[in-house]
C-alpha atoms as a PDB file:
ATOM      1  CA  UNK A   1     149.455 156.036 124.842  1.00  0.00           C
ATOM      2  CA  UNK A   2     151.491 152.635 125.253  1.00  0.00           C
ATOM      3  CA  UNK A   3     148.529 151.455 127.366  1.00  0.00           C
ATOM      4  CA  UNK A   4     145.929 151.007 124.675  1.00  0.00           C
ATOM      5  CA  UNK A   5     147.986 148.592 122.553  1.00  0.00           C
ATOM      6  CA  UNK A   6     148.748 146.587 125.965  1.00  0.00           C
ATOM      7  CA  UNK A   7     144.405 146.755 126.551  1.00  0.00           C
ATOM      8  CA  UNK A   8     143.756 146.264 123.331  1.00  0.00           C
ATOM      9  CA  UNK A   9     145.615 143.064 122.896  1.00  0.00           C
ATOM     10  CA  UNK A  10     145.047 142.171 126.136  1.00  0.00           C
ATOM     11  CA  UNK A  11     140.871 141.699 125.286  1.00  0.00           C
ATOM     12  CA  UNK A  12     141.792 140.079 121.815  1.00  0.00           C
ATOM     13  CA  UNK A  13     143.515 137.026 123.666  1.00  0.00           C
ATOM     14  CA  UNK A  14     140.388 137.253 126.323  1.00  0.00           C
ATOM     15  CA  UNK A  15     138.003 137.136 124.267  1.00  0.00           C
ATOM     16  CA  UNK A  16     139.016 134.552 122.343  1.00  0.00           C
ATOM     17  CA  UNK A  17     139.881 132.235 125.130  1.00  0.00           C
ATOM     18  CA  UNK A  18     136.245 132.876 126.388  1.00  0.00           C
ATOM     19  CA  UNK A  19     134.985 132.638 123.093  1.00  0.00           C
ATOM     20  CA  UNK A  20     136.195 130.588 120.081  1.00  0.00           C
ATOM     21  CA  UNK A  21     133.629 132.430 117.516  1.00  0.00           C
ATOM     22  CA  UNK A  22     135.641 135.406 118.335  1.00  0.00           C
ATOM     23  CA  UNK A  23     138.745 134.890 116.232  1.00  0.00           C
ATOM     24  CA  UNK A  24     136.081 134.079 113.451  1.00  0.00           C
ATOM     25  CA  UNK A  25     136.146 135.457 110.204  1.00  0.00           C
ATOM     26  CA  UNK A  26     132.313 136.130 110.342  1.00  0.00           C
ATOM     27  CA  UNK A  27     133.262 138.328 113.348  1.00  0.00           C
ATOM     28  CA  UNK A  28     136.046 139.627 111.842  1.00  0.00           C
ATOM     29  CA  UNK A  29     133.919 140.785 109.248  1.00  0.00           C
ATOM     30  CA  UNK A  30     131.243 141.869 111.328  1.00  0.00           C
ATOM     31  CA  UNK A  31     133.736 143.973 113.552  1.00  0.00           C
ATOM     32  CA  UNK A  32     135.043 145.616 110.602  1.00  0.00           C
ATOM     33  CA  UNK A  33     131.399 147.321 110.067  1.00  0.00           C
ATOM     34  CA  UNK A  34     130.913 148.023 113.632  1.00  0.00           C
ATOM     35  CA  UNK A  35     133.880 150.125 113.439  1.00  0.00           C
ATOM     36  CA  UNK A  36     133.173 151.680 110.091  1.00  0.00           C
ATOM     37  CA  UNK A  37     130.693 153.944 112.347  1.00  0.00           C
ATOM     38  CA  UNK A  38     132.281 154.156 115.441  1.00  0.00           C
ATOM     39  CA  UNK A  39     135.939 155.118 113.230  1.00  0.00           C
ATOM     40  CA  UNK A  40     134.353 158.432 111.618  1.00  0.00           C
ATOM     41  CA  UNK A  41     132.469 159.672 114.587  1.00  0.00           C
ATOM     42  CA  UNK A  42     135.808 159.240 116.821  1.00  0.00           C
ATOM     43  CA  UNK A  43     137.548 161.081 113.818  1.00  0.00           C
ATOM     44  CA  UNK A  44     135.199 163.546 113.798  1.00  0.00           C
ATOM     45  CA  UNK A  45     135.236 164.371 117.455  1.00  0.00           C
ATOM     46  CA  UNK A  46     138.810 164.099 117.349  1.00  0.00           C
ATOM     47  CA  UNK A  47     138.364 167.011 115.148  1.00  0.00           C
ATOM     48  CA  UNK A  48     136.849 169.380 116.963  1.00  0.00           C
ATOM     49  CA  UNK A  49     138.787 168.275 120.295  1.00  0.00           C
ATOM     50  CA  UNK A  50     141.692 169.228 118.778  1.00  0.00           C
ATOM     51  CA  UNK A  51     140.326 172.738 118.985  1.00  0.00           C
ATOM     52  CA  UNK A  52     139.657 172.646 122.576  1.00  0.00           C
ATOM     53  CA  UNK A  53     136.012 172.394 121.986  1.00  0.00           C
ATOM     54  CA  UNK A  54     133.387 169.513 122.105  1.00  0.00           C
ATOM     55  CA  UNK A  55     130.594 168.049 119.573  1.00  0.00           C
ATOM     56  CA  UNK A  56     128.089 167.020 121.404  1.00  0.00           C
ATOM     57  CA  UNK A  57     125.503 167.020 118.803  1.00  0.00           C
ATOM     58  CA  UNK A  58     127.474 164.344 116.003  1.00  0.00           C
ATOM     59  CA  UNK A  59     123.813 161.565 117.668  1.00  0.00           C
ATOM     60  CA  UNK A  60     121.369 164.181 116.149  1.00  0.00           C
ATOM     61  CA  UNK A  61     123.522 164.561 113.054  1.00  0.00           C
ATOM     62  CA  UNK A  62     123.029 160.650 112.204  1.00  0.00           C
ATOM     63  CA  UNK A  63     119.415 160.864 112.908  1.00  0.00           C
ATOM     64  CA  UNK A  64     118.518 163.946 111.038  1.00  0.00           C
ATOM     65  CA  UNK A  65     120.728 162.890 108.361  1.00  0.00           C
ATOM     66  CA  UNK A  66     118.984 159.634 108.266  1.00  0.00           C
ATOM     67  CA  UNK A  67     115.634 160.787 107.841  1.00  0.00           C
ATOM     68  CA  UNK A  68     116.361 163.514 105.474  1.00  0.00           C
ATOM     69  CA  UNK A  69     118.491 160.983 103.354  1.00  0.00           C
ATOM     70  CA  UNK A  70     115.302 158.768 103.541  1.00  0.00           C
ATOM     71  CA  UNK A  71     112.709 161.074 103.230  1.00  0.00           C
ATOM     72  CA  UNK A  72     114.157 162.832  99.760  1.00  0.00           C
ATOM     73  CA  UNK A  73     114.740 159.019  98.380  1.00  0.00           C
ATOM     74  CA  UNK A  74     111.449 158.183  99.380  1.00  0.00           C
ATOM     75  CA  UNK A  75     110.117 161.059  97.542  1.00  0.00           C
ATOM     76  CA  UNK A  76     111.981 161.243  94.095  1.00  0.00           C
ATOM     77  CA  UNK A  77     111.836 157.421  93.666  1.00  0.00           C
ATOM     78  CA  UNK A  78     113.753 154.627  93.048  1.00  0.00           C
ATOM     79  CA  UNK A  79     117.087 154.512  90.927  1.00  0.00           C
ATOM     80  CA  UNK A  80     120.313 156.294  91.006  1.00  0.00           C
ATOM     81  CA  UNK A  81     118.891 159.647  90.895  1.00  0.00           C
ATOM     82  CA  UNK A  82     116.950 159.349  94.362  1.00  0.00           C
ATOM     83  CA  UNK A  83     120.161 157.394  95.780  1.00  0.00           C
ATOM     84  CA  UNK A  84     121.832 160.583  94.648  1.00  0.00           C
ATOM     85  CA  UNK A  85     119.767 163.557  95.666  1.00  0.00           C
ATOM     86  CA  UNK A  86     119.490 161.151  98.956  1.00  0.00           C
ATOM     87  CA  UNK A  87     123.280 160.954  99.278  1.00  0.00           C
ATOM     88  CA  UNK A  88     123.501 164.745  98.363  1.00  0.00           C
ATOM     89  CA  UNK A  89     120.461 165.786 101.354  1.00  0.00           C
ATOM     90  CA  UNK A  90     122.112 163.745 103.578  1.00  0.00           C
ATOM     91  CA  UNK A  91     125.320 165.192 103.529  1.00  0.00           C
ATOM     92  CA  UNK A  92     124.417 168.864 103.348  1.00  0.00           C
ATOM     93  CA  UNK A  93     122.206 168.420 106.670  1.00  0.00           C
ATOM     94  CA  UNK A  94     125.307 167.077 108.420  1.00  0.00           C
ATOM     95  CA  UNK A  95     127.628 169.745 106.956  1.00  0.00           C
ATOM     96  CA  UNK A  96     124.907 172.300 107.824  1.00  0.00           C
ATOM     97  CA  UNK A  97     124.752 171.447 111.089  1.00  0.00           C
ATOM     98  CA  UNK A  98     128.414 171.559 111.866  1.00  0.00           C
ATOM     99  CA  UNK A  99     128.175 175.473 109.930  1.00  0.00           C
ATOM    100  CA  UNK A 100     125.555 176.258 112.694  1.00  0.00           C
ATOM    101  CA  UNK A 101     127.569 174.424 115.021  1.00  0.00           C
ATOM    102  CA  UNK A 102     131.008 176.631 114.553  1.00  0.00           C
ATOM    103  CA  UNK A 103     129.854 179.771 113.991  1.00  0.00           C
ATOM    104  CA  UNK A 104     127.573 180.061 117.011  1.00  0.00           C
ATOM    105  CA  UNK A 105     130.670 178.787 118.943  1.00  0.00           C
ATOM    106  CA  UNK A 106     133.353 180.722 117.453  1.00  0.00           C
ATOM    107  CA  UNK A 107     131.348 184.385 116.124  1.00  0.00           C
ATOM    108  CA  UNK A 108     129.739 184.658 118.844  1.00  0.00           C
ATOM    109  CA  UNK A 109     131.920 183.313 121.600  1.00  0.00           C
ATOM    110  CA  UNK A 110     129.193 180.760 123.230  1.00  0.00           C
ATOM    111  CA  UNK A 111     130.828 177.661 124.779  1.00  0.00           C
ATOM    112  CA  UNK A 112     130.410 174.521 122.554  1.00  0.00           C
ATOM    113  CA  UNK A 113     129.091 172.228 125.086  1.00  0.00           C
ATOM    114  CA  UNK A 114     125.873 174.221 125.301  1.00  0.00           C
ATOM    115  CA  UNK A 115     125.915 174.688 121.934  1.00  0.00           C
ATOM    116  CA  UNK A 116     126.455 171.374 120.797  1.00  0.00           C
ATOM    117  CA  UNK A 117     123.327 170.418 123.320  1.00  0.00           C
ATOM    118  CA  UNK A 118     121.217 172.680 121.898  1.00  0.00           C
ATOM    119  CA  UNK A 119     121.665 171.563 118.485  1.00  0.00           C
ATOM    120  CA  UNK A 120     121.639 167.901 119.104  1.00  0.00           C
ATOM    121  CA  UNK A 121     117.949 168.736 120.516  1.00  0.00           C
ATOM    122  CA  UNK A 122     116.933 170.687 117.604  1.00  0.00           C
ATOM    123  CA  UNK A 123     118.417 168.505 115.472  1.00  0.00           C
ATOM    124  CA  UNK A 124     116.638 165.058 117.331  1.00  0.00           C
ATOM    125  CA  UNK A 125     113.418 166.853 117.663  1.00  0.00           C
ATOM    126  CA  UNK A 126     113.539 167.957 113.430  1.00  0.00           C
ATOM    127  CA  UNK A 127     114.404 164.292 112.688  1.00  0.00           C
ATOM    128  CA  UNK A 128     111.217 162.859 114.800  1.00  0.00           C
ATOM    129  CA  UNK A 129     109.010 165.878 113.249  1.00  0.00           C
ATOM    130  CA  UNK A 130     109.644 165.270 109.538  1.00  0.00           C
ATOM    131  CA  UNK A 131     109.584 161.065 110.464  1.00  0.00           C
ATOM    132  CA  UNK A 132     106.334 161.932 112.746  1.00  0.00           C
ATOM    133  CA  UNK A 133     108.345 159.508 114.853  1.00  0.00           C
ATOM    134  CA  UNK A 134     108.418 156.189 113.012  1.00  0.00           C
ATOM    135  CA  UNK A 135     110.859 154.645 110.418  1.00  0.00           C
ATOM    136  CA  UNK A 136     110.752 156.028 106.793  1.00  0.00           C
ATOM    137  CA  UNK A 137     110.975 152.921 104.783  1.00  0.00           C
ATOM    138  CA  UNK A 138     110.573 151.785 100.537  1.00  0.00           C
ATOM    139  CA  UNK A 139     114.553 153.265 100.516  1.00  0.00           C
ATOM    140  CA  UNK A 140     115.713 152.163  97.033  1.00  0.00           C
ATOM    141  CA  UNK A 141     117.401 148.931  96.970  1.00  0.00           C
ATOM    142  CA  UNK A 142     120.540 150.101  95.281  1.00  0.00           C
ATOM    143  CA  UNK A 143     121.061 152.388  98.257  1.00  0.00           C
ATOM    144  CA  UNK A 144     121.111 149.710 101.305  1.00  0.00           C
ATOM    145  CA  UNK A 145     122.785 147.172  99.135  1.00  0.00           C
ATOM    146  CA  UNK A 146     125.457 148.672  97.874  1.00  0.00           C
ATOM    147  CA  UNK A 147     126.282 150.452 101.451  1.00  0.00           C
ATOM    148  CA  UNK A 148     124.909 148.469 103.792  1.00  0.00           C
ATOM    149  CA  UNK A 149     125.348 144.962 102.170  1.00  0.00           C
ATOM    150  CA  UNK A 150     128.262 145.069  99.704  1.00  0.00           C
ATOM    151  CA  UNK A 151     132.046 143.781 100.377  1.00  0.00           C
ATOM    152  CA  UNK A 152     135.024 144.489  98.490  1.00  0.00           C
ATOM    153  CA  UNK A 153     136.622 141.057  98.438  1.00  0.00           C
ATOM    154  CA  UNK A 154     135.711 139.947 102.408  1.00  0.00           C
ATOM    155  CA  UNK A 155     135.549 144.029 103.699  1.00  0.00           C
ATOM    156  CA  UNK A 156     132.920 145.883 104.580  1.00  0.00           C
ATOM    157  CA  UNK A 157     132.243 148.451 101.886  1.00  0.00           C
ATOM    158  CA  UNK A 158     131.021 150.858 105.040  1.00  0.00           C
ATOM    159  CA  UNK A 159     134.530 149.793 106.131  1.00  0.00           C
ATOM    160  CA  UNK A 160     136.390 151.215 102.617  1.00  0.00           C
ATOM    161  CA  UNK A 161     134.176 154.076 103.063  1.00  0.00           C
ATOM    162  CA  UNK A 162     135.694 155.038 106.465  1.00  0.00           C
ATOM    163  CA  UNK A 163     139.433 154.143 106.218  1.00  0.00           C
ATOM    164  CA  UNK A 164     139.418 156.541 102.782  1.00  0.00           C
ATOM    165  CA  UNK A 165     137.401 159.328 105.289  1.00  0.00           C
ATOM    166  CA  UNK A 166     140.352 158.780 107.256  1.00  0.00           C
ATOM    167  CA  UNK A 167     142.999 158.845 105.017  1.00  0.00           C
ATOM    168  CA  UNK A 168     142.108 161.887 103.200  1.00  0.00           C
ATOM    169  CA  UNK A 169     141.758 163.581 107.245  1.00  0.00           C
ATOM    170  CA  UNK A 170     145.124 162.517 107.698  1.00  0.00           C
ATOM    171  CA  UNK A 171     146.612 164.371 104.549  1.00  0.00           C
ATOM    172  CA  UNK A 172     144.618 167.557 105.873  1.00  0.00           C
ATOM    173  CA  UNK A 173     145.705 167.374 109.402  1.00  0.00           C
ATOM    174  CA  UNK A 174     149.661 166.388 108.976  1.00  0.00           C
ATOM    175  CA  UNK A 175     150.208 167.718 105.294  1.00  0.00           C
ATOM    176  CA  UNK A 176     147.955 170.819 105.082  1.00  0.00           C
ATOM    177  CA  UNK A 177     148.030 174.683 106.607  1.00  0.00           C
ATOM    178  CA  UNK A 178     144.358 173.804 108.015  1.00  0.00           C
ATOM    179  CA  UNK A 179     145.857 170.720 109.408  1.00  0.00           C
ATOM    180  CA  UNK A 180     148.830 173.213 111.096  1.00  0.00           C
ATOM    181  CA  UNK A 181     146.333 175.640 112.183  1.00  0.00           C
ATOM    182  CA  UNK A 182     143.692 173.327 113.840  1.00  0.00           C
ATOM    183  CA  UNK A 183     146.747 172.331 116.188  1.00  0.00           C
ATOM    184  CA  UNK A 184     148.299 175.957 116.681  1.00  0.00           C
ATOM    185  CA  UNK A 185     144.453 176.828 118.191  1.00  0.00           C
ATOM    186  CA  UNK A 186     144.021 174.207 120.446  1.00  0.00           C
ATOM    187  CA  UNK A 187     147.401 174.977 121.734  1.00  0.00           C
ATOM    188  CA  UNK A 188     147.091 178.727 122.488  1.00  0.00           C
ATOM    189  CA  UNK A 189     144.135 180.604 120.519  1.00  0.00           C
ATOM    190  CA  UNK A 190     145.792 183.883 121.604  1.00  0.00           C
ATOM    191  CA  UNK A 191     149.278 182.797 120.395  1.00  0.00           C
ATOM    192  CA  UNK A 192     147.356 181.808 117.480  1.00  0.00           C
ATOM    193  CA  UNK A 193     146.250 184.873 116.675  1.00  0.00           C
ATOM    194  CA  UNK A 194     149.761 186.477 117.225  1.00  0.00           C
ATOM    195  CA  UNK A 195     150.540 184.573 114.521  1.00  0.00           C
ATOM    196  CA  UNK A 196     147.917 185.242 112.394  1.00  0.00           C
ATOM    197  CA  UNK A 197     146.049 182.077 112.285  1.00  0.00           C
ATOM    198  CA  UNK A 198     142.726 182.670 111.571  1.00  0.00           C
ATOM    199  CA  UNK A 199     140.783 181.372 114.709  1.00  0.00           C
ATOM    200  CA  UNK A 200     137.025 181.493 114.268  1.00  0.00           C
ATOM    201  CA  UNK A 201     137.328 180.287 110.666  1.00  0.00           C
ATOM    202  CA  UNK A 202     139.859 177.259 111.952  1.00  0.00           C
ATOM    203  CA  UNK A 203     136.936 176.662 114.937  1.00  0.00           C
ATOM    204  CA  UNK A 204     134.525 176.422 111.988  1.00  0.00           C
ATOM    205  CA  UNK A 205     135.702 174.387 109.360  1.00  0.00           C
ATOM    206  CA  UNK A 206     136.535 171.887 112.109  1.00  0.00           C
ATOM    207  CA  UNK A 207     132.591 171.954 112.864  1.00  0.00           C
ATOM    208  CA  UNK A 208     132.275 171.615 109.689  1.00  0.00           C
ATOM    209  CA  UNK A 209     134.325 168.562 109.030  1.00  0.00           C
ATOM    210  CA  UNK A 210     132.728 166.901 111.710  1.00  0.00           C
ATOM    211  CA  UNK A 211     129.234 167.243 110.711  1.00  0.00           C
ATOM    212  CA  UNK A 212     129.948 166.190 107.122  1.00  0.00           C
ATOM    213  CA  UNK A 213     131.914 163.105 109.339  1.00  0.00           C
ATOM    214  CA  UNK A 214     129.043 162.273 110.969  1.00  0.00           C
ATOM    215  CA  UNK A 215     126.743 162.806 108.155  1.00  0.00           C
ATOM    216  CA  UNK A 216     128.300 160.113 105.739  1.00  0.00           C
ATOM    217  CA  UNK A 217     128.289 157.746 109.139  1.00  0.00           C
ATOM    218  CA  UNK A 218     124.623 158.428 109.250  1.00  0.00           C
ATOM    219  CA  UNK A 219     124.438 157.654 105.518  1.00  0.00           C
ATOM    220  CA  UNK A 220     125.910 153.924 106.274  1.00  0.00           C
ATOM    221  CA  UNK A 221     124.018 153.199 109.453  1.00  0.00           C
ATOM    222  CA  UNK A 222     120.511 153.717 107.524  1.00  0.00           C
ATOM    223  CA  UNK A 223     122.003 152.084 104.547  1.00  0.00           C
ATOM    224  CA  UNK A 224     122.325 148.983 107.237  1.00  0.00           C
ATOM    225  CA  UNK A 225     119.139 149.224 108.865  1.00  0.00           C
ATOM    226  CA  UNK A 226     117.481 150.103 105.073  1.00  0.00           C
ATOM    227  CA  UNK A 227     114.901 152.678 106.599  1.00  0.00           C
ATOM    228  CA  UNK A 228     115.328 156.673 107.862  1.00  0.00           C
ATOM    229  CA  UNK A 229     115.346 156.109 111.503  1.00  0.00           C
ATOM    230  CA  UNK A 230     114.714 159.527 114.008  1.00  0.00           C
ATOM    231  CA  UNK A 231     117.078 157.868 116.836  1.00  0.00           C
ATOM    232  CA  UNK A 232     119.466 156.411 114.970  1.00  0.00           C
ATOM    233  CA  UNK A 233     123.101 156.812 116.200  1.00  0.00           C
ATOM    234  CA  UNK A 234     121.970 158.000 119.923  1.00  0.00           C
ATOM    235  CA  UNK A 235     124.238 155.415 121.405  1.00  0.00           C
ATOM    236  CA  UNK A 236     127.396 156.289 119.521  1.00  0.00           C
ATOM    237  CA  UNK A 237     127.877 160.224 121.197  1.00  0.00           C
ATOM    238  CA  UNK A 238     129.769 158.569 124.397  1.00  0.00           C
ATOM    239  CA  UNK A 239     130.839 156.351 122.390  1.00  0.00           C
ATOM    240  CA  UNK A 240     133.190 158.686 119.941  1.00  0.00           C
ATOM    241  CA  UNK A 241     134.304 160.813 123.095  1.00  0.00           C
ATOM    242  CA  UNK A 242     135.700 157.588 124.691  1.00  0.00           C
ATOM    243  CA  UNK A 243     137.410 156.731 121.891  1.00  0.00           C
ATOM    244  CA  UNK A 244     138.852 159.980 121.157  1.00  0.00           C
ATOM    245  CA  UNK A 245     140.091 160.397 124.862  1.00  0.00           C
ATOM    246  CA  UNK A 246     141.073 156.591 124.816  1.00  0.00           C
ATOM    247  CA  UNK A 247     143.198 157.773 121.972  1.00  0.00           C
ATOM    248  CA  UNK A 248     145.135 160.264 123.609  1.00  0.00           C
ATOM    249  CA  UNK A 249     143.370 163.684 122.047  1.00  0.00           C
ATOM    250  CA  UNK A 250     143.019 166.247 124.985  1.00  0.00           C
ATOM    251  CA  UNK A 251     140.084 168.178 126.262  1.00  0.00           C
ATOM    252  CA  UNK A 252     142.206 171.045 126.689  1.00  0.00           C
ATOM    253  CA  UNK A 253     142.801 170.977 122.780  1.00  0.00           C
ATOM    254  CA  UNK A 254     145.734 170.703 120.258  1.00  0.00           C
ATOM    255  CA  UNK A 255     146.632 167.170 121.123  1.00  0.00           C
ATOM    256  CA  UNK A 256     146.264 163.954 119.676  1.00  0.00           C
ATOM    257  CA  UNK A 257     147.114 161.645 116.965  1.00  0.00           C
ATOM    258  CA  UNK A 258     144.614 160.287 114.369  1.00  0.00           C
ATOM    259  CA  UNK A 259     146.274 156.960 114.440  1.00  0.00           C
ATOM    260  CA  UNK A 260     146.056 156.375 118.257  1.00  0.00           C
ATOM    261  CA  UNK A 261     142.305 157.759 118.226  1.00  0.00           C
ATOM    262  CA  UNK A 262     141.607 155.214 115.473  1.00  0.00           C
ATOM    263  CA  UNK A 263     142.912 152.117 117.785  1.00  0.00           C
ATOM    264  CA  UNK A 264     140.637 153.678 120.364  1.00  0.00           C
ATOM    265  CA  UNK A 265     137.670 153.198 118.409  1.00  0.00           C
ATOM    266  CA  UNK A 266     138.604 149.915 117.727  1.00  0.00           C
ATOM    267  CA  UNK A 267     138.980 148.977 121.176  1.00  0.00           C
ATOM    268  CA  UNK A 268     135.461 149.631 121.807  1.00  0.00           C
ATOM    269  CA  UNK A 269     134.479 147.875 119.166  1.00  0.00           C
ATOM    270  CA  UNK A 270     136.292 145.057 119.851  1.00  0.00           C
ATOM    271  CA  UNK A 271     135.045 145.471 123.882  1.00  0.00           C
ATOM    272  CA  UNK A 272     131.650 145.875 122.485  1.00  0.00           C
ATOM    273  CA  UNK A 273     131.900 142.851 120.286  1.00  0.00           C
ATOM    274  CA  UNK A 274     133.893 140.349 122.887  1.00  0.00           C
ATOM    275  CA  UNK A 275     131.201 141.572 125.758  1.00  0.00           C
ATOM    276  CA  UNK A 276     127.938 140.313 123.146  1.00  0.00           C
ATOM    277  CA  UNK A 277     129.503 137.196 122.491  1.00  0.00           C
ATOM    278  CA  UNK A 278     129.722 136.260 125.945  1.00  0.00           C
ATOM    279  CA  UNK A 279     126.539 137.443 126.551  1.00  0.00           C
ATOM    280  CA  UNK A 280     127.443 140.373 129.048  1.00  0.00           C
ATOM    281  CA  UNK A 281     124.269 142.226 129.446  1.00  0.00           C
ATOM    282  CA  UNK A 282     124.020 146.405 127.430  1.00  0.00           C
ATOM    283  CA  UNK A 283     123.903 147.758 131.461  1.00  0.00           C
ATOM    284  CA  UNK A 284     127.067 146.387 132.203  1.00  0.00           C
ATOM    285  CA  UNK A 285     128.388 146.728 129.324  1.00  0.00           C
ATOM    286  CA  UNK A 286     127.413 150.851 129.547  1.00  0.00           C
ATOM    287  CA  UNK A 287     128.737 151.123 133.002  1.00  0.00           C
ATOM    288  CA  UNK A 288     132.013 149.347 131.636  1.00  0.00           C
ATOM    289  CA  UNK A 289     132.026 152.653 129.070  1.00  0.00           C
ATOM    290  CA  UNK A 290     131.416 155.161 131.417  1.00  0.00           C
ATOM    291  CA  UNK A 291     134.293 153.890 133.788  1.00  0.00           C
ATOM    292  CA  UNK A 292     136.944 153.821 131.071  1.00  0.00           C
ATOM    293  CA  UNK A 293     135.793 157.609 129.653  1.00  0.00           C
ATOM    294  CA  UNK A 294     136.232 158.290 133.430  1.00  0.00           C
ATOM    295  CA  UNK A 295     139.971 156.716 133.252  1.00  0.00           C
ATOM    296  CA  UNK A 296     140.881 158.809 130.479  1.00  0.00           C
ATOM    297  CA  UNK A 297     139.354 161.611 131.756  1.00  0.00           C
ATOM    298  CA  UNK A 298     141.868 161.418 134.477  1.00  0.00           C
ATOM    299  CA  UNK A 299     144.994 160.160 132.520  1.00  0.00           C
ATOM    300  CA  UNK A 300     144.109 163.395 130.236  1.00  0.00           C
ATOM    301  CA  UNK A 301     143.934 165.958 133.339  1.00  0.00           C
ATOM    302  CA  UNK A 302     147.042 164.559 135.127  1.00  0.00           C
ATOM    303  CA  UNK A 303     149.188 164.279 131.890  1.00  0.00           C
ATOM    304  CA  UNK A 304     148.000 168.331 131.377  1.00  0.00           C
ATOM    305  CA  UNK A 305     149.549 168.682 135.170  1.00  0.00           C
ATOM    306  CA  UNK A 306     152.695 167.402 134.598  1.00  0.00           C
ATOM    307  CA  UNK A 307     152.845 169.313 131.191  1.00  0.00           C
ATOM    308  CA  UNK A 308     152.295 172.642 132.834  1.00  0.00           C
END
């Protein structure tokens, strides 16, 4: 993965020789919260990756999350407490939805692509039926303030919010047995099992950690836009894939490296970010996406090739 340093440096000096507001400290800023999202849904697919499976549902999880978050605030009131059972909703539809997520998958053996699809359009379809399709607003003020607003010193509180996500990942993966055992499956899953690594449980709780991922990433983004919105977060799905890939984490499972999928993400971003400044328009800038997921798509297959 020398090549995404090289890329990644190489659109810093671009971009700001194309555009002096790049090297900002506005931008700076406001690239810090564009990757706050971005950083926990990469994460998070990096999760489940690592287990030779996919999450193709962590879109839906922001949007139902969103609009469950908004509609229990909306409905207990204003104050800490609805901020709270908010908080609480939204995080127990995301981790819900990665339960569903890994035990259909792993229990009973049903590829997690299709899975994954048929979630996200349960879970899209739930968040536009309790919303009746439009934006829940009155959110209490504490709520997109504090998270959507708020800095510590110049950073992004979103930002804090993600890099501690991250950190405490990191201790699980490299410190912990589930950390050892998420690896050992997406290597082999019947050398795994030789070994007595639990394998559908392992499958699971990386579901699991992804939905609650994506769920506190859903918290922030509605937090930003202050209202529950039923398609929030639909353009972030490619998005986390890319950067996982980017990263070096392999579709074929029980490789990658949370510190390389983390400067993927921020490539994006800062590709995102350098590409609106100088005005590039959002088709461009998607096909641009799609033909670097389609690079690492490749670099992943023929690095598998010259590993087996």
């Amino acid at each position: 993965m020398g090549l995404l340093p090289v890329l990644l440096l190489g659109a810093v000096v671009l971009f700001a020789f194309m555009e002096p507001r790049f090297v900002s400290g506005d931008n700076g800023i406001n690239i810090a919260r564009q990757l706050s999202f971005l950083l926990l849904l990469a994460v998070a697919q990096m999760l489940v990756l690592l287990t030779a499976e996919i999450d193709m549902s962590l879109a839906s999880n922001i949007a139902l999350t969103s609009v469950v978050s908004a509609t229990v605030m909306t409905k207990v009131g204003d104050g800490s407490t609805a901020i709270l059972a908010g908080v609480l909703a939204g995080l127990a539809t995301g981790l819900l939805m990665g339960l569903v997520n890994g035990l259909v998958t792993s229990v009973f053996n049903v590829p997690s692509f299709i899975v994954t699809i048929a979630t996200a359009s349960l879970g899209f379809g739930s968040a536009l039926l309790l919303s009746d399709g439009s934006p829940i607003s009155g959110l209490p003020e504490g709520f997109t303030t504090n998270l959507g607003y708020s800095s510590v010193g110049p950073v992004p509180v979103s930002f804090v919010i993600a890099l501690v996500c991250v950190a405490v990942l990191y201790v699980v993966l490299y410190w912990t047995k589930l950390g050892r055992y998420i690896y050992s499956v997406g290597g082999s899953q019947s050398a795994s099992r030789l070994l007595g690594v639990p394998v559908a449980q392992t499958k699971t709780v990386a579901f699991v950690l992804a939905g609650g991922l994506a769920a506190v990433a859903g918290l922030l983004l509605t937090a930003r836009v202050a209202s529950g919105e039923p398609n929030l977060g639909s353009e972030y799905l490619i998005m986390s894939i890319a950067a996982a890939v980017l990263g070096g984490t392999s579709f074929f499972g029980g490789e990658g490296r949370l510190g390389f999928v983390a400067i993927g993400a921020l490539f994006l971003v800062v590709l995102s970010n350098g590409m609106n400044l100088i005005r590039v328009s959002s088709y461009t800038q998607e096909i641009v996406i799609g033909l670097l997921l389609i690079l690492a798509v490749v670099l992943d297959r023929w690095q598998a090739r010259n590993a087996r």
